[in-house]
C-alpha atoms as a PDB file:
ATOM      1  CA  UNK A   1      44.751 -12.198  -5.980  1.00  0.00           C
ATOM      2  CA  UNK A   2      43.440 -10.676  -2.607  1.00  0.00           C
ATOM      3  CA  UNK A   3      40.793  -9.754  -1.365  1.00  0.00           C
ATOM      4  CA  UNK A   4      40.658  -6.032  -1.995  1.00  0.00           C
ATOM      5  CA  UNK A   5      40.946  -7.244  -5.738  1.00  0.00           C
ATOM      6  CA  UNK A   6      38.462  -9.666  -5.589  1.00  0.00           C
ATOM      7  CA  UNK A   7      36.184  -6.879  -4.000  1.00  0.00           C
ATOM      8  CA  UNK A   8      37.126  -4.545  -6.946  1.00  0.00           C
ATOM      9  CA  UNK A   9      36.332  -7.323  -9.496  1.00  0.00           C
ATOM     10  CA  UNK A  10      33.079  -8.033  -8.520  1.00  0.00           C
ATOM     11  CA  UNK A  11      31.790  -4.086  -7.808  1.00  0.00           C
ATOM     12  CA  UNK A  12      32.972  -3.666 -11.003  1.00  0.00           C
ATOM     13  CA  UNK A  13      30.987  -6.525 -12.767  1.00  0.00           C
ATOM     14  CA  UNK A  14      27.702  -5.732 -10.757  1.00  0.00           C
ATOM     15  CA  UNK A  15      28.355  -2.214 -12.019  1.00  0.00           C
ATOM     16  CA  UNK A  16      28.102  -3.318 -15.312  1.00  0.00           C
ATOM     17  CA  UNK A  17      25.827  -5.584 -15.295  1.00  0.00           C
ATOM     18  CA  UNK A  18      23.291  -2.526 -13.665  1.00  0.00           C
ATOM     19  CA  UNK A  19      24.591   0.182 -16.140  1.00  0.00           C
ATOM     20  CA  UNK A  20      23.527  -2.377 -19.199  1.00  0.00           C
ATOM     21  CA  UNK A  21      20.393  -3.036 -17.686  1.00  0.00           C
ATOM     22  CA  UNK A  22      19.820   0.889 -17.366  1.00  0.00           C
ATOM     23  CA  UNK A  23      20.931   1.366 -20.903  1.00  0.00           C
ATOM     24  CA  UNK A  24      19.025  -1.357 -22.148  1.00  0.00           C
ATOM     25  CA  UNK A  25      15.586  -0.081 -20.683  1.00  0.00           C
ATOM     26  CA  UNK A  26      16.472   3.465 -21.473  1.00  0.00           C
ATOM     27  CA  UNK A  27      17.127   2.771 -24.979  1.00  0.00           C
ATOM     28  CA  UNK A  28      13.501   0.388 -25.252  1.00  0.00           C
ATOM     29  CA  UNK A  29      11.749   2.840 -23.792  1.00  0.00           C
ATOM     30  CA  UNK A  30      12.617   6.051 -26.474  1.00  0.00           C
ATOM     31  CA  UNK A  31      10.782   4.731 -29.158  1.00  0.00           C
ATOM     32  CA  UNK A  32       7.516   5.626 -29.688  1.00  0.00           C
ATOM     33  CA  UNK A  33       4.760   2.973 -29.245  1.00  0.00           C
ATOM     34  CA  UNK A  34       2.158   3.237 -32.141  1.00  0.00           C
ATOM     35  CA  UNK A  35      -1.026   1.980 -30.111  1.00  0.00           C
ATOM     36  CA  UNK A  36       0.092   3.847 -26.721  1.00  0.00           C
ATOM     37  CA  UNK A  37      -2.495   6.735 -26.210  1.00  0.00           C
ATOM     38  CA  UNK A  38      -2.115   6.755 -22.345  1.00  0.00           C
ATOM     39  CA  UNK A  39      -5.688   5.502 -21.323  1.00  0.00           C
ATOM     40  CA  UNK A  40      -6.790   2.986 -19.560  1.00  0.00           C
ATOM     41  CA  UNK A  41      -9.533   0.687 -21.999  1.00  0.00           C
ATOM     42  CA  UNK A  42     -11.039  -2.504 -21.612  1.00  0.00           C
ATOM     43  CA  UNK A  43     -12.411  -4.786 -24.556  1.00  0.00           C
ATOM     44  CA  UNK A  44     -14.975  -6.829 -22.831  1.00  0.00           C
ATOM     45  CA  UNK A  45     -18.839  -5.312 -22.722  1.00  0.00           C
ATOM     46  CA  UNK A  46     -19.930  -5.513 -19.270  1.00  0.00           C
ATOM     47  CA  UNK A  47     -23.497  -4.971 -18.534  1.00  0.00           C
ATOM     48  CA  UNK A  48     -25.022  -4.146 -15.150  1.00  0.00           C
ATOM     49  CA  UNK A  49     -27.642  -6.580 -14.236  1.00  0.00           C
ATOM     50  CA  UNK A  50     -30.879  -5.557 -11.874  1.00  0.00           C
ATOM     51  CA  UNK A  51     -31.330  -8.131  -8.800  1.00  0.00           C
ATOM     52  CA  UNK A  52     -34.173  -8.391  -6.800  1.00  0.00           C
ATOM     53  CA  UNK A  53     -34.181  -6.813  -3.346  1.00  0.00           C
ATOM     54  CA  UNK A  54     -35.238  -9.603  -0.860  1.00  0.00           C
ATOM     55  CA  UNK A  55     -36.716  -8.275   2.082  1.00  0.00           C
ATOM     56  CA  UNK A  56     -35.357  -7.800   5.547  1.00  0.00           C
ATOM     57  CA  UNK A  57     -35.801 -10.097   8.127  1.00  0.00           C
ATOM     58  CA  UNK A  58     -37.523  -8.771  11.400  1.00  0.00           C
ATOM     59  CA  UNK A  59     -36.207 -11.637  13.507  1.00  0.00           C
ATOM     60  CA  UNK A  60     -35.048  -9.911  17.070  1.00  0.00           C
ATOM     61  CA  UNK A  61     -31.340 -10.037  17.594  1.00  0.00           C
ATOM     62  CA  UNK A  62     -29.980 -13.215  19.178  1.00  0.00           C
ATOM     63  CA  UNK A  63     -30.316 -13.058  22.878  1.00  0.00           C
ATOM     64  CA  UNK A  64     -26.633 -12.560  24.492  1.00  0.00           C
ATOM     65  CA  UNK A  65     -25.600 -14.866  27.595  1.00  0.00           C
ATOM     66  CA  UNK A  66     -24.959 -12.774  30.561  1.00  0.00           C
ATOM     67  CA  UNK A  67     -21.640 -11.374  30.916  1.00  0.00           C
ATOM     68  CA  UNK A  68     -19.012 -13.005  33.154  1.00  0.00           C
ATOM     69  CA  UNK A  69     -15.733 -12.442  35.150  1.00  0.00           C
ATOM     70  CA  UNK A  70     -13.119 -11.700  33.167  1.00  0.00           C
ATOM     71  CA  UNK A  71     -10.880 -14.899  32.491  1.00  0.00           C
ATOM     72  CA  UNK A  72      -7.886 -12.056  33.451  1.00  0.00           C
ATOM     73  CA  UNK A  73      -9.452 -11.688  36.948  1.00  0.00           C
ATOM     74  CA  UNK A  74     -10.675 -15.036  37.516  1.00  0.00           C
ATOM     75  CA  UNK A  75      -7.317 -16.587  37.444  1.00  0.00           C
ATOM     76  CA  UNK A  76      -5.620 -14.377  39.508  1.00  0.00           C
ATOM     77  CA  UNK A  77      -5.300 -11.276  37.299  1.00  0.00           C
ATOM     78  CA  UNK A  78      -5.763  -7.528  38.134  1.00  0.00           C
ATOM     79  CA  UNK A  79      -7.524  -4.761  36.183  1.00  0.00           C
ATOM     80  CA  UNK A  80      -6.048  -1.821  35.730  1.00  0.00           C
ATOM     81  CA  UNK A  81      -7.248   0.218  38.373  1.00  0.00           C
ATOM     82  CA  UNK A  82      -6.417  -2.049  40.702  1.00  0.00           C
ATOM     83  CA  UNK A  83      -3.114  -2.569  39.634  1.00  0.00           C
ATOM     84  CA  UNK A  84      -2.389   1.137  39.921  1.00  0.00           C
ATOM     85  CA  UNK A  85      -4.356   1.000  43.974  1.00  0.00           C
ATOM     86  CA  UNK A  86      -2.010  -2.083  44.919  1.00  0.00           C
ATOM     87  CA  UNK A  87       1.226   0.200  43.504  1.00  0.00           C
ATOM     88  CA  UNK A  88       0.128   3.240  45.654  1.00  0.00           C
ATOM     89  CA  UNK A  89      -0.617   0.858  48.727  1.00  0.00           C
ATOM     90  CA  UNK A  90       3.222  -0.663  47.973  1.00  0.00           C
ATOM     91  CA  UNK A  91       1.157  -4.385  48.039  1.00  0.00           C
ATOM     92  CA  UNK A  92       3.181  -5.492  45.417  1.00  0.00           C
ATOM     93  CA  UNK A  93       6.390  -7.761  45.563  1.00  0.00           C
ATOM     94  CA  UNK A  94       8.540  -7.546  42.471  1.00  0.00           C
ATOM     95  CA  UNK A  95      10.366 -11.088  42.468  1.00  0.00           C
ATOM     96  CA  UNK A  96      11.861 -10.803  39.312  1.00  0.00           C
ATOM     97  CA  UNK A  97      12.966  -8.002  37.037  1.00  0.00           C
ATOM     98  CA  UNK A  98      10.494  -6.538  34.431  1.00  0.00           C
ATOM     99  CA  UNK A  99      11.240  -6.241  30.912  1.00  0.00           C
ATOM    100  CA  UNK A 100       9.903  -4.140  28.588  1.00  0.00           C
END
């Protein structure tokens, strides 16, 4: 046996295997189910239960510590804008290539 039989064999045996399990749901599925009425019901009773509303608090918002440098720009980094200035001044050495 080669492998261009082998190959053959076992397309063919998936293919059956598939087509029985296509049958097999296509023949469970054409009889009619007695209790199916196609909606959607639940058997438990579910009542809604009233909570109490407890009251806002009026605390002021937590103070915020002042903003600082940018970790970006405080080791050595560049915004944006500056990046684009140092391109147009030609300030900037490429040493190795970029990759995207």
């Amino acid at each position: 046996m080669n492998w261009l039989h082998f190959l053959n064999w076992v397309a063919g045996l998936y293919l059956i295997y598939y087509l029985a399990h296509i049958l097999f749901d296509y023949s469970r599925n054409r009889r009619p189910h007695a209790s199916f009425s196609g909606e959607l019901t639940f058997t438990e009773d579910i009542s809604p239960k009233k909570i109490e509303h407890l009251p806002d608090k009026t605390e002021s918002p937590p103070k915020q510590a002042p903003k600082t440098e940018s970790a970006i720009i405080g080791s050595g980094g560049v915004s944006l804008k500056n990046l684009f200035s140092l391109c147009r001044e030609e300030a900037i050495i490429y040493t190795r290539p970029v990759s995207f």
